[in-house]
Protein backbone atom coordinates (compact mmCIF):
# COMPACT_ATOMS: atom_id res chain seq x y z
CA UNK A 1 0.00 0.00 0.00
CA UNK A 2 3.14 2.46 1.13
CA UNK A 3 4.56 1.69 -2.62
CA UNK A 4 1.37 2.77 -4.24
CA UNK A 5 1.32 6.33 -2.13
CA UNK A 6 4.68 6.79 -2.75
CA UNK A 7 4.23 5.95 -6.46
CA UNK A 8 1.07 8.42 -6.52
CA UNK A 9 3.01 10.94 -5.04
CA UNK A 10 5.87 10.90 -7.47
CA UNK A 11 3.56 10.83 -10.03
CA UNK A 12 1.56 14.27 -8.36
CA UNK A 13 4.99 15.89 -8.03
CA UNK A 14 6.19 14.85 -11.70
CA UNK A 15 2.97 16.63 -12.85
CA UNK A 16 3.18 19.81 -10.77
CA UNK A 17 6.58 20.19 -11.98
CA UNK A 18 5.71 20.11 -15.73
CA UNK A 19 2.98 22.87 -14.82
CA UNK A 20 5.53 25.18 -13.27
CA UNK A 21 7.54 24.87 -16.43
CA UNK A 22 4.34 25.23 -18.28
CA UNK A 23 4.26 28.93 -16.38
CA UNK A 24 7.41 29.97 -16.66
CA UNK A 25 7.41 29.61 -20.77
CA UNK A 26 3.51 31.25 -20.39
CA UNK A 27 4.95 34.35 -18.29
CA UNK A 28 9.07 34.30 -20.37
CA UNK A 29 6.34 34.76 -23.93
CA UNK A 30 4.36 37.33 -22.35
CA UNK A 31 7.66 39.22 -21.49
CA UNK A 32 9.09 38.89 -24.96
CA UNK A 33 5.85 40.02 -26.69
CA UNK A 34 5.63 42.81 -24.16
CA UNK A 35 9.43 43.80 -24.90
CA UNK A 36 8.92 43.61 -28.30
CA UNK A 37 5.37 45.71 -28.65
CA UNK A 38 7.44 48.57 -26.32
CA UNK A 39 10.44 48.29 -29.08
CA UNK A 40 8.34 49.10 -31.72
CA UNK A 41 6.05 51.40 -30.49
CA UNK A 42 9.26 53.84 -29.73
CA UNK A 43 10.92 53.28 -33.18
CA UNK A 44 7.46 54.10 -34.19
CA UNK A 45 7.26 56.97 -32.03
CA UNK A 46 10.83 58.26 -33.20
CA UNK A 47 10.22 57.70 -37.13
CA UNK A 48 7.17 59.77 -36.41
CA UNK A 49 8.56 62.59 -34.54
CA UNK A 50 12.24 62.79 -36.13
CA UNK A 51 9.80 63.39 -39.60
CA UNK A 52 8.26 66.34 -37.77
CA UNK A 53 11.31 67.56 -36.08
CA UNK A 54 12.53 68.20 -39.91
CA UNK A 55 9.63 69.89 -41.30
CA UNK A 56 9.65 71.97 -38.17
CA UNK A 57 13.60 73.23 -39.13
CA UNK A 58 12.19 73.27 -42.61
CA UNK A 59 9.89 75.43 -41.83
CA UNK A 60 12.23 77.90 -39.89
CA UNK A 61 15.24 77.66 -41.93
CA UNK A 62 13.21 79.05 -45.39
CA UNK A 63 14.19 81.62 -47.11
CA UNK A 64 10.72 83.79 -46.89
CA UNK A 65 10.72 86.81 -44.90
C-alpha cells in the first residue's frame, strides 16, 4: 500500500513540476511580446517625430521673410 502512495506521489509531483515549467514559458512569452510591442512602439514613435522635427527646421530655416 506504502509503494502505491509513494508511487502516486511521485507521479503528483512529476505533474506539478511540468505545470511550473508550463508557467514559466507562459509568463518568459508574455515578457518577450511585451518587450517587443514597447520596441516598436518607440521606433514608431521616433520615425514619427524625427519626420516632424525636420519639417519643423524646414519650416524655420526658409528663405521667406
Amino acid at each position: 500500500m506504502k509503494t502505491m502512495q509513494k508511487k502516486y506521489a511521485m507521479l503528483a509531483s512529476n505533474y506539478l513540476k511540468g505545470a511550473e515549467e508550463g508557467q514559466a514559458i507562459a509568463e518568459y512569452s508574455v515578457l518577450v511580446v511585451l518587450f517587443v510591442g514597447t520596441i516598436l512602439m518607440m521606433v514608431t514613435l521616433l520615425s514619427v517625430f524625427s519626420d516632424y522635427g525636420w519639417r519643423i527646421l524646414n519650416l524655420i530655416g526658409s528663405d521667406f521673410p
